[in-house]
N, C-alpha and C. Protein backbone atom coordinates (compact mmCIF):
# COMPACT_ATOMS: atom_id res chain seq x y z
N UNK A 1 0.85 -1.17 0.00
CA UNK A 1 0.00 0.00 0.00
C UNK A 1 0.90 1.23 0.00
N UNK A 2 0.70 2.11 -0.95
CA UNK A 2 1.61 3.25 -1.13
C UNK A 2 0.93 4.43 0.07
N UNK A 3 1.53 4.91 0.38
CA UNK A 3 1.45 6.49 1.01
C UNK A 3 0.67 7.52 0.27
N UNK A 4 0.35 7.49 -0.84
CA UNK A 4 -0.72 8.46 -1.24
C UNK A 4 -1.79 8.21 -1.15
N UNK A 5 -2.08 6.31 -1.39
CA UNK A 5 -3.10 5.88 -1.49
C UNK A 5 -4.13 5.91 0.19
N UNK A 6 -2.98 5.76 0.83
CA UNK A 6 -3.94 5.90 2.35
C UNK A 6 -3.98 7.54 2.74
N UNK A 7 -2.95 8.47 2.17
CA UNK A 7 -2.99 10.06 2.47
C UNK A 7 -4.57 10.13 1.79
N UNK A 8 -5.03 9.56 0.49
CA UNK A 8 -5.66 10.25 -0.25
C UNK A 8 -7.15 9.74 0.22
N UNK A 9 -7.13 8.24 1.05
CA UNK A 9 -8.22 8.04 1.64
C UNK A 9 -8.48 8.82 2.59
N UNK A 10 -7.82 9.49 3.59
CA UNK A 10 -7.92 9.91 4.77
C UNK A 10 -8.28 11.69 4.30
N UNK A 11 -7.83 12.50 3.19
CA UNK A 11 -8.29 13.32 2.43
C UNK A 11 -9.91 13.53 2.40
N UNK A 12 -10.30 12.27 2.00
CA UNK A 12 -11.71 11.82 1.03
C UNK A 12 -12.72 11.85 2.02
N UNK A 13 -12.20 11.35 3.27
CA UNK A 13 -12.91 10.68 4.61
C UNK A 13 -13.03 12.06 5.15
N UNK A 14 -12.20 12.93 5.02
CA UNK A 14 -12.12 14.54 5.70
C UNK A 14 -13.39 15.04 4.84
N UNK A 15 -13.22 15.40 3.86
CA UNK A 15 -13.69 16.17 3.31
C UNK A 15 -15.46 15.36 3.39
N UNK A 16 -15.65 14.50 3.22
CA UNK A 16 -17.19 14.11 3.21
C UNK A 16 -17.64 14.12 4.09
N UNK A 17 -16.82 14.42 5.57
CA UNK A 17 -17.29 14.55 6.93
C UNK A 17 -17.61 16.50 7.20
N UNK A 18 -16.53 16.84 6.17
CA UNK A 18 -17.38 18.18 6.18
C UNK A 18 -18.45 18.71 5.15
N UNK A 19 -18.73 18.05 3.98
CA UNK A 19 -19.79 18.05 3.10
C UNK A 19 -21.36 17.58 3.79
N UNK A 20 -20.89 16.27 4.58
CA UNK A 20 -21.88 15.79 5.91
C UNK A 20 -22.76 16.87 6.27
N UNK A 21 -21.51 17.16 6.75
CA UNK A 21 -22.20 18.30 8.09
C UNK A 21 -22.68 19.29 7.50
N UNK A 22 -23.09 19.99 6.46
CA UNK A 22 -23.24 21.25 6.01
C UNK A 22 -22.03 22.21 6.54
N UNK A 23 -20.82 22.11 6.63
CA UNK A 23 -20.14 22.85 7.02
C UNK A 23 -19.53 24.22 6.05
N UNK A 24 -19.68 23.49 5.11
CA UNK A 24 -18.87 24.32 3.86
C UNK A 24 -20.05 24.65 3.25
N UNK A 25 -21.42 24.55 2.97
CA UNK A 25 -22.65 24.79 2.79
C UNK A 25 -22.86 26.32 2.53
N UNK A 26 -22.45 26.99 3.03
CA UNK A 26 -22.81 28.76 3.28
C UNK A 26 -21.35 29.57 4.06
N UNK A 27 -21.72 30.58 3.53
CA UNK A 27 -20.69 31.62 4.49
C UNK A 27 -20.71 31.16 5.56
N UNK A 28 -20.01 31.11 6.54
CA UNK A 28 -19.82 31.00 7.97
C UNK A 28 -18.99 31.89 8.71
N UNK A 29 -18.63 31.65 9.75
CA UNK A 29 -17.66 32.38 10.97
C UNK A 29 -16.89 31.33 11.61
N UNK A 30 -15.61 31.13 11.71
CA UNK A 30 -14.84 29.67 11.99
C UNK A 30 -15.12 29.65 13.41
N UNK A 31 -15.25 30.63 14.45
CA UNK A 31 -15.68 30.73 15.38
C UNK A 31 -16.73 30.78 15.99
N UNK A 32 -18.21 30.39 16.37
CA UNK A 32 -18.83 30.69 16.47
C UNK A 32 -19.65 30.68 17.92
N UNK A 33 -18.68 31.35 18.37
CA UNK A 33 -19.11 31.29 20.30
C UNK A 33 -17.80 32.14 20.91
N UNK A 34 -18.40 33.14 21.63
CA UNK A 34 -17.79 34.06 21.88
C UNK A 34 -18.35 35.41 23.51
N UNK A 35 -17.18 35.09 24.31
CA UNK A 35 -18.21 35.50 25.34
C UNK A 35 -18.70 37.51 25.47
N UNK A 36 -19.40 37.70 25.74
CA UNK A 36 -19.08 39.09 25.85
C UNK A 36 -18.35 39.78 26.38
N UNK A 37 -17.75 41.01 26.52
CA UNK A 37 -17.00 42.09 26.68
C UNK A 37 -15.30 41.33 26.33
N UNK A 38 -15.44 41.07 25.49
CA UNK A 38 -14.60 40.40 25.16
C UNK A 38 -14.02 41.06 23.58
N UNK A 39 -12.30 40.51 23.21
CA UNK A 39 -12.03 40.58 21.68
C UNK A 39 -12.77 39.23 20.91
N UNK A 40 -13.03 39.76 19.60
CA UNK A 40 -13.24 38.49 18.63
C UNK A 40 -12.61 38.88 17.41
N UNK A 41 -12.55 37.63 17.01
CA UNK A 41 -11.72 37.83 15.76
C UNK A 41 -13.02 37.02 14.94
N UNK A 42 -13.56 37.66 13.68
CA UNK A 42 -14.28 37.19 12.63
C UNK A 42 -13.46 36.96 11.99
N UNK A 43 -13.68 35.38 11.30
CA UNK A 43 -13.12 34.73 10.64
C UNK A 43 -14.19 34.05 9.54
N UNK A 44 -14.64 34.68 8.46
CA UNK A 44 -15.60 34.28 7.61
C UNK A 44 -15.04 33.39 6.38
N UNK A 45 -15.65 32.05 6.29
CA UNK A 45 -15.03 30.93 5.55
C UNK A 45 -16.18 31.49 4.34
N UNK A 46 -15.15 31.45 3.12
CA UNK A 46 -15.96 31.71 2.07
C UNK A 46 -15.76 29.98 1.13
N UNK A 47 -16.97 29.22 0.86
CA UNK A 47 -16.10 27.74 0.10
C UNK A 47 -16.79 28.10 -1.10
N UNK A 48 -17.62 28.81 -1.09
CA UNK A 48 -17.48 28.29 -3.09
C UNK A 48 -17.91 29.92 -3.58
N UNK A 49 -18.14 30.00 -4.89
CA UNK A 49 -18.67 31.23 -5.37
C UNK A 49 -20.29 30.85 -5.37
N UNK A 50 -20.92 31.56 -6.50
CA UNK A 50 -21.97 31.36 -6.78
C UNK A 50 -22.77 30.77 -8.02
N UNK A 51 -22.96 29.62 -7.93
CA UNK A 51 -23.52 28.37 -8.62
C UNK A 51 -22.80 28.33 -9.89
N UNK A 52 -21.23 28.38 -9.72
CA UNK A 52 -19.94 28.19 -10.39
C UNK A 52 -19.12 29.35 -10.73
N UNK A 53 -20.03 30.36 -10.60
CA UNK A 53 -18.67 31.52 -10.70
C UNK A 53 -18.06 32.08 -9.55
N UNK A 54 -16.98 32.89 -10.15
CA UNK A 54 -16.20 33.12 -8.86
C UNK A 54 -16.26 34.13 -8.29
N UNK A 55 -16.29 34.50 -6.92
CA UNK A 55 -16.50 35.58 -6.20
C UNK A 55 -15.75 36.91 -6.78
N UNK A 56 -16.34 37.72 -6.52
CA UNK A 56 -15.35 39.12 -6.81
C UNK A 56 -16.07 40.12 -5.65
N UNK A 57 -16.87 40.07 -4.65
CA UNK A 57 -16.84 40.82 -3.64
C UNK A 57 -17.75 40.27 -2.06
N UNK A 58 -17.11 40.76 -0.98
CA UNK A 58 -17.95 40.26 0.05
C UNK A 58 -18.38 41.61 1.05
N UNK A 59 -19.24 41.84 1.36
CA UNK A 59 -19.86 42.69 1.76
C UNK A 59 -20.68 41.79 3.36
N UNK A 60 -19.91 42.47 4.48
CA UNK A 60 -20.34 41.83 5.68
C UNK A 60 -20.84 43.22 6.56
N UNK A 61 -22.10 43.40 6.99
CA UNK A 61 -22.67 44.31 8.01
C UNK A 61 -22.63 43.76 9.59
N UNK A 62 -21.70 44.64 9.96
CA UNK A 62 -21.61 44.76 11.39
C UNK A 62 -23.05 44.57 12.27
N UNK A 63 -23.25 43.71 13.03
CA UNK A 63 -24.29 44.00 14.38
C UNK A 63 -24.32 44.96 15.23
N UNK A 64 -25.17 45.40 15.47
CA UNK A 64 -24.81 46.61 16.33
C UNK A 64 -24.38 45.67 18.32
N UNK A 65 -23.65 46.70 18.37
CA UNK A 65 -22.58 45.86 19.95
C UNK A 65 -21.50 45.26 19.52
N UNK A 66 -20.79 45.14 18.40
CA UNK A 66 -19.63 44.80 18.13
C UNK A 66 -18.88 45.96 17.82
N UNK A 67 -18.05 46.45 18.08
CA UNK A 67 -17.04 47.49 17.89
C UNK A 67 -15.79 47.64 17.98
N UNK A 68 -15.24 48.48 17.45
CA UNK A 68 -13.74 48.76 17.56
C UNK A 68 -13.02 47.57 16.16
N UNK A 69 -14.40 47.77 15.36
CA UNK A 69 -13.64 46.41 13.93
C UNK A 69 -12.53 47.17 13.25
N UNK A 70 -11.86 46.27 12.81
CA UNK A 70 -10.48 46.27 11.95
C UNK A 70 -10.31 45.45 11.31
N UNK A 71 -10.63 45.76 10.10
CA UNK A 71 -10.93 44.69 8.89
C UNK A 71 -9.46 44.69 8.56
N UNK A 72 -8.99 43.15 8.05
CA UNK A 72 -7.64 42.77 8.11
C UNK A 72 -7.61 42.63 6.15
N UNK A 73 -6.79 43.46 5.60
CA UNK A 73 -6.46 43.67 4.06
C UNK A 73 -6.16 42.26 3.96
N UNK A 74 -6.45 42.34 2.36
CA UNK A 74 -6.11 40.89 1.82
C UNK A 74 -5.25 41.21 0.31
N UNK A 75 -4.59 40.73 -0.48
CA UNK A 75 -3.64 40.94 -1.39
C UNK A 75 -4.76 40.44 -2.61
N UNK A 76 -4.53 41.20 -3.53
CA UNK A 76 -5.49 41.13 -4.58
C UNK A 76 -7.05 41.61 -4.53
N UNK A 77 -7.01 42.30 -3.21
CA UNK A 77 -8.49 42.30 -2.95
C UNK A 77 -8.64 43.86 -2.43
N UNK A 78 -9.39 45.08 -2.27
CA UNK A 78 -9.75 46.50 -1.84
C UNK A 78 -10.16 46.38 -0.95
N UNK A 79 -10.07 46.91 -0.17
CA UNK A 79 -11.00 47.05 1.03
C UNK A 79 -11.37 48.33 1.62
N UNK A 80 -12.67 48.40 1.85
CA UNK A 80 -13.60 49.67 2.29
C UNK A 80 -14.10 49.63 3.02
N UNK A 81 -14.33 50.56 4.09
CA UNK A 81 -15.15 49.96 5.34
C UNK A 81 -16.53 51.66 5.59
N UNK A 82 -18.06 51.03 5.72
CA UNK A 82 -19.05 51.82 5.96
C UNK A 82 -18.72 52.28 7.34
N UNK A 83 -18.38 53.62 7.97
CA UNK A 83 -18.88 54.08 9.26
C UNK A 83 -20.16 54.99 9.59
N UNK A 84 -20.59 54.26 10.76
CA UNK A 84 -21.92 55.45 10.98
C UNK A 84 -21.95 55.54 12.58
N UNK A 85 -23.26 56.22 13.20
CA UNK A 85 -23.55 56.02 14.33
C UNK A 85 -24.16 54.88 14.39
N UNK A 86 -23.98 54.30 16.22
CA UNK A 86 -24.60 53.29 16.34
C UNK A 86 -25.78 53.65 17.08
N UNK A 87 -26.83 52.44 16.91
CA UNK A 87 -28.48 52.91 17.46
C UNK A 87 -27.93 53.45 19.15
N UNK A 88 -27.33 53.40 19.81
CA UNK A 88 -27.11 53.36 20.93
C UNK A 88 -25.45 53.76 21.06
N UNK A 89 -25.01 53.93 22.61
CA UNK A 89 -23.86 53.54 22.85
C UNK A 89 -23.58 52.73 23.75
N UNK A 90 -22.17 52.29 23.14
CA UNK A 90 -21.49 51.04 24.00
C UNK A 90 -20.11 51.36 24.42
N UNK A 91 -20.09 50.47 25.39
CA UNK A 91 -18.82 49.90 26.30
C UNK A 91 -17.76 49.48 25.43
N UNK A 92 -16.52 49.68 25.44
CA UNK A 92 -15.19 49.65 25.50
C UNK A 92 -14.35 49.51 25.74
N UNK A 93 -13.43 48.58 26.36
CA UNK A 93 -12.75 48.50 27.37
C UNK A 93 -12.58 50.11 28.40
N UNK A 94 -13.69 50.21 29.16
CA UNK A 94 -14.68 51.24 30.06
C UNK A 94 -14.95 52.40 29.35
N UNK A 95 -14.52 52.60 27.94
CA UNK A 95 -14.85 54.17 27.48
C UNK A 95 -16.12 53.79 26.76
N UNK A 96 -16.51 54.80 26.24
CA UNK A 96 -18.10 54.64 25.96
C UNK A 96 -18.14 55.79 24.58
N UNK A 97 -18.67 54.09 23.74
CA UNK A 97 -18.08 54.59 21.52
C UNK A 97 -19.50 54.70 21.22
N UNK A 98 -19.74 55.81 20.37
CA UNK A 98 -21.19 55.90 19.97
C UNK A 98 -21.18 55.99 18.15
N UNK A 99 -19.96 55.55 17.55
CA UNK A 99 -20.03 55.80 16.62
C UNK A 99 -18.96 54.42 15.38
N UNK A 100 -18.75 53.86 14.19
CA UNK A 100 -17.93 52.81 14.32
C UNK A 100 -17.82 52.05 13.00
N UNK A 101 -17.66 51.00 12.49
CA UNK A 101 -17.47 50.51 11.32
C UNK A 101 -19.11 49.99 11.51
N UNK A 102 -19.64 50.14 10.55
CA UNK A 102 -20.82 49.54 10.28
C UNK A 102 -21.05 48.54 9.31
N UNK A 103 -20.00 48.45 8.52
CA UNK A 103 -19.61 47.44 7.06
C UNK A 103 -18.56 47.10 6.41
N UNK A 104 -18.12 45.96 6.32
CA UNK A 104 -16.60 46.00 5.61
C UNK A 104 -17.05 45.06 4.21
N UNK A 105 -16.35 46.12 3.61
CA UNK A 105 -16.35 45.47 1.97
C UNK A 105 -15.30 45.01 1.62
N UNK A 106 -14.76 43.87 1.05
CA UNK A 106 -13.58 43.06 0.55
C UNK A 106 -14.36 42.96 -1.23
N UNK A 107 -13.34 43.84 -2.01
CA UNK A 107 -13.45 43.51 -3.78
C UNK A 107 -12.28 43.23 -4.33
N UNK A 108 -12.84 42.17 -5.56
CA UNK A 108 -11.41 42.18 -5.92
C UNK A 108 -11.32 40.63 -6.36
N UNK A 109 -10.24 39.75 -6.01
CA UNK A 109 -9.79 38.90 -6.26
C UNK A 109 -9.54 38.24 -7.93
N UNK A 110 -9.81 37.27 -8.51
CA UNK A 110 -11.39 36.85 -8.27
C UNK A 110 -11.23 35.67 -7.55
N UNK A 111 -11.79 35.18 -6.33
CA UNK A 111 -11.52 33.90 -6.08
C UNK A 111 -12.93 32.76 -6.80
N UNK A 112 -12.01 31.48 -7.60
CA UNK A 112 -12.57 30.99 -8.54
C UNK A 112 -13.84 29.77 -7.34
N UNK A 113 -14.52 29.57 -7.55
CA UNK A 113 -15.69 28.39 -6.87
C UNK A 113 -15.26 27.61 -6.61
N UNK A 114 -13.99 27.24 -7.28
CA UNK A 114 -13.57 25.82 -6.55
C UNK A 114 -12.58 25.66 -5.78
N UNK A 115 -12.13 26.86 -5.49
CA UNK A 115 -11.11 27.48 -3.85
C UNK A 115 -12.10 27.71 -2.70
N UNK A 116 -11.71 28.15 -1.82
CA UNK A 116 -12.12 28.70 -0.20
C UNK A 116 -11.17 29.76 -0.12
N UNK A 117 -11.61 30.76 0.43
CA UNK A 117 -10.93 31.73 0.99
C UNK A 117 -10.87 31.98 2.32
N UNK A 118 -10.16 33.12 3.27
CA UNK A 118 -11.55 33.51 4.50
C UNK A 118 -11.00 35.22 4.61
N UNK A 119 -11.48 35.40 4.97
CA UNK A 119 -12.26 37.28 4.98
C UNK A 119 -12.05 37.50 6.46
N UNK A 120 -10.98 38.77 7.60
CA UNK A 120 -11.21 38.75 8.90
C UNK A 120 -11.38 39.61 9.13
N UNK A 121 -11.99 40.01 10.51
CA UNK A 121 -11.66 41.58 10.69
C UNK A 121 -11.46 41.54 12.32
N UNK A 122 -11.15 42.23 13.39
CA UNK A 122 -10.99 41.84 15.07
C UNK A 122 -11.96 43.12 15.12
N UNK A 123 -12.45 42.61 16.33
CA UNK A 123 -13.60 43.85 16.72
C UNK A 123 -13.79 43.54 18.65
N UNK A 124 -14.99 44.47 19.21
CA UNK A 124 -14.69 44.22 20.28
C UNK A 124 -16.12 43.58 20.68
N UNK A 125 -16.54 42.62 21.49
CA UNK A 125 -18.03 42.04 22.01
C UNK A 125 -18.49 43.40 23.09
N UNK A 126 -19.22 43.90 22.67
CA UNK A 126 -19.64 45.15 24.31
C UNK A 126 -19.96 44.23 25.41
N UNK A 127 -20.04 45.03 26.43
CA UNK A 127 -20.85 44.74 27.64
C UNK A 127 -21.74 44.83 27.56
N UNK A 128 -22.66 45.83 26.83
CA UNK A 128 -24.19 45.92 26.58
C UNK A 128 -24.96 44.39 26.19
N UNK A 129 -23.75 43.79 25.37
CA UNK A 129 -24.91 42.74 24.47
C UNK A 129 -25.27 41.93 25.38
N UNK A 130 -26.33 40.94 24.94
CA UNK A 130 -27.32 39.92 25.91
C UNK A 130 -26.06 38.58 25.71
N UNK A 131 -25.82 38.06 26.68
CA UNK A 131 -25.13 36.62 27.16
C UNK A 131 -26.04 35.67 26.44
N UNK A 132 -25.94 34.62 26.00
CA UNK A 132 -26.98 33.90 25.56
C UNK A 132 -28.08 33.89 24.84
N UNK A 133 -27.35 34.67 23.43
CA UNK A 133 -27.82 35.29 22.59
C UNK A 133 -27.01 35.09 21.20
N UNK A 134 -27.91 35.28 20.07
CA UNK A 134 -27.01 35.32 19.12
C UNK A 134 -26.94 36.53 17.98
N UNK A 135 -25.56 36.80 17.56
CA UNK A 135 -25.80 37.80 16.86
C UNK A 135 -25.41 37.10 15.77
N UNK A 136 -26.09 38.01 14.27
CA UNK A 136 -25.83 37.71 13.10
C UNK A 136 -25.01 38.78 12.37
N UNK A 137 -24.06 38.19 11.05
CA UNK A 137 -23.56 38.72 10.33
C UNK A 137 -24.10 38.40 9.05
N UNK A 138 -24.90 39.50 8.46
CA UNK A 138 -25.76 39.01 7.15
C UNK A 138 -24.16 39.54 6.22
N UNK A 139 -24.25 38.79 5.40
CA UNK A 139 -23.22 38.92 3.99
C UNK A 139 -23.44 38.41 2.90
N UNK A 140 -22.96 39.51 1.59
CA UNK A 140 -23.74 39.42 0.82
C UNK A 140 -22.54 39.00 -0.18
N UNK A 141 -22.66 38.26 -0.82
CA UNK A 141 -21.33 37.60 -1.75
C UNK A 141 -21.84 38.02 -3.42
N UNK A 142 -20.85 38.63 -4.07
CA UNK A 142 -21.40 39.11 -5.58
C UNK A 142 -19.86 38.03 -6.15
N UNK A 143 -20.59 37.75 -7.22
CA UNK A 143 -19.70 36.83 -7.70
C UNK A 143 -19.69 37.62 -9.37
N UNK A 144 -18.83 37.12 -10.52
CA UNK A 144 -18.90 37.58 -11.93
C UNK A 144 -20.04 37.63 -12.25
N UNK A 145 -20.62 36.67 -12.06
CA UNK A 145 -22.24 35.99 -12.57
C UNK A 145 -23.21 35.98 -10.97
N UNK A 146 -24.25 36.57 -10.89
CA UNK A 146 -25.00 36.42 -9.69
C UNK A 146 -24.19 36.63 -8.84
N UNK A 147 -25.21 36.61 -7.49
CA UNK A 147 -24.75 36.55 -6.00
C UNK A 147 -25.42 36.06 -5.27
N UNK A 148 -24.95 35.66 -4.07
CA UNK A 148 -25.53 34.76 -2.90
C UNK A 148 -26.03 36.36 -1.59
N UNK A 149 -27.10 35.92 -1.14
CA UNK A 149 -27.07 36.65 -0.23
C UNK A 149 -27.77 35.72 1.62
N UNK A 150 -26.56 35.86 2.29
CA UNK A 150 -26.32 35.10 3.26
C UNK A 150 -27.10 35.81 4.31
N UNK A 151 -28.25 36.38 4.27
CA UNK A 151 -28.91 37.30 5.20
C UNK A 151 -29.97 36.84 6.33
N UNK A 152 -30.67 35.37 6.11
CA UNK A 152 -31.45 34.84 6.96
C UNK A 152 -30.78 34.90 8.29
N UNK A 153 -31.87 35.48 9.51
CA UNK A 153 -31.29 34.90 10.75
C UNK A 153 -31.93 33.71 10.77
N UNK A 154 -31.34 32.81 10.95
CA UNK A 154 -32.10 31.36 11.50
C UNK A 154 -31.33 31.15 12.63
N UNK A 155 -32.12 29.89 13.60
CA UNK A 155 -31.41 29.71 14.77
C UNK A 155 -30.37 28.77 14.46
N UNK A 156 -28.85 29.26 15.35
CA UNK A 156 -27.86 28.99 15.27
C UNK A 156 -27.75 28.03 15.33
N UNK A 157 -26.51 27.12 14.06
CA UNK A 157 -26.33 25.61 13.62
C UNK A 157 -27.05 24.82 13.30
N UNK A 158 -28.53 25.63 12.93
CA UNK A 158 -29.94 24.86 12.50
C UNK A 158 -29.58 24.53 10.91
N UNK A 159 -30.42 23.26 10.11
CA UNK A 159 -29.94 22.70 9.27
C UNK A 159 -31.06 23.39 8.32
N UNK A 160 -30.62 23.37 7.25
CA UNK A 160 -32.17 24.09 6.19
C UNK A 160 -33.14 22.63 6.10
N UNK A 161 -34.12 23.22 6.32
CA UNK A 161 -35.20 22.40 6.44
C UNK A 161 -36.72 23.13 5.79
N UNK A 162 -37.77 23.10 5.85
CA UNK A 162 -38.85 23.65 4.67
C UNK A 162 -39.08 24.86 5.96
N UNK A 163 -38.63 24.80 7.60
CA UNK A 163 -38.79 25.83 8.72
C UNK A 163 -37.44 26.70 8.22
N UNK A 164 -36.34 26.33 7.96
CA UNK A 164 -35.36 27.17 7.72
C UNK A 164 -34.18 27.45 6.73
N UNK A 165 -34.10 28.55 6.62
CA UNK A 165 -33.91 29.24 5.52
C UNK A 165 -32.24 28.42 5.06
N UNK A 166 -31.94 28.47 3.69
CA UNK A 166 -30.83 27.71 3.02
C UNK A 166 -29.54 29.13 3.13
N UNK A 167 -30.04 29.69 3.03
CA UNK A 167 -28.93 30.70 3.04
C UNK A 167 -28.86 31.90 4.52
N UNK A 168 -28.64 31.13 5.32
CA UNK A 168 -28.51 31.66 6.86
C UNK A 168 -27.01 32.57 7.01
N UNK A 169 -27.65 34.12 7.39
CA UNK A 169 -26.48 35.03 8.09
C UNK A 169 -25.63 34.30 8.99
N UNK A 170 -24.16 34.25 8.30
CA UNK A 170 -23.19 33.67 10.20
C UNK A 170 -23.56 34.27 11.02
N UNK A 171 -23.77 33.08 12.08
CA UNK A 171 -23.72 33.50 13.52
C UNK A 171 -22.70 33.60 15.01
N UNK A 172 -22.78 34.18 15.44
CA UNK A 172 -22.32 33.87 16.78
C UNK A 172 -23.11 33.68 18.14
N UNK A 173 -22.72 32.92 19.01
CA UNK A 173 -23.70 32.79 19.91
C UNK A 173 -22.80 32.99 21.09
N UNK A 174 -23.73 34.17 21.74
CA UNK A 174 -22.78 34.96 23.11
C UNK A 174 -23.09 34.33 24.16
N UNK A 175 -21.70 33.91 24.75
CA UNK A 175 -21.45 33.27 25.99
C UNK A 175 -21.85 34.65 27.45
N UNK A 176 -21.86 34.17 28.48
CA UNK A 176 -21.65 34.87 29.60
C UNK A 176 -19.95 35.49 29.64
N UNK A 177 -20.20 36.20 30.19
CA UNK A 177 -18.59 37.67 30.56
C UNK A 177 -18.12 36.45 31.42
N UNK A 178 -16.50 36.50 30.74
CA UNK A 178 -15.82 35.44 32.01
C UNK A 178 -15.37 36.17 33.28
């Protein structure tokens, strides 16, 4: 038995365990649990384009209670970020921000459908937000041809079913302040 032949089973066995799961299914967040008043790092898994073409932009809207984002540049790709006020103000590590990134746009690439990419930005969890709760990141993927738009809230790690929606906003689901 050669060495590729068992590398390439153990490959095959990976990958159908994440096809399984709906993992690679939709935009996601590699993280998805995160406690409040806390840093997070968004980490958005992009796996395919849209129903074969290849991405050329991602467009992710901030939740309101996440702040202090810093969308992390990518090579081949622009990046722009929406600021506005937020409905409210929030907590900070104790200062108090009423104003903030509201959207980060990544254009560019093209990354082709049959790559993965991922898209980051670090931001901060407030103290305001609810513990045991989830927030969404609706994102909207434009590809050469069409686009996906990842905007459903459905409840978190729920599977599409005829109750829920196929193209679900990443989520995160907020832990209690450690």
């Amino acid at each position: 038995m050669s060495i590729f032949s068992t590398s390439s089973r153990a490959i095959a066995g990976m990958a159908a365990m994440l096809f399984a799961s709906g993992a690679v299914a939709h935009i996601s967040l590699l993280t998805e649990q995160a406690p409040v008043g806390s840093s997070y790092k968004a980490i958005l898994t992009v796996p395919h384009g849209c129903k074969g073409s290849a991405t050329t932009k991602i467009r992710v809207r901030v939740p309101d209670g996440v702040v202090g984002v810093k969308p992390q540049p990518k090579a081949g790709w622009t990046l722009e970020t929406v600021k506005g006020d937020y409905t409210q103000s929030y907590t900070r590590w104790g200062a108090k921000v009423s104003s903030g990134v509201q959207e980060v746009i990544w254009a560019g690439g093209p990354l082709p459908d049959d790559h993965y990419d991922e898209f980051v930005f670090i931001s901060y969890l407030s103290d305001e937000l609810q513990p045991n709760s989830t927030l969404h990141f609706p994102v909207v993927q434009e590809c050469e041809q069409g686009l996906e738009r990842w905007i459903d809230q459905t409840e978190s790690g729920s599977r599409p079913t005829k109750d829920h929606s196929d193209a679900p906003a990443p989520a995160l689901q907020l832990l209690p302040k450690p």
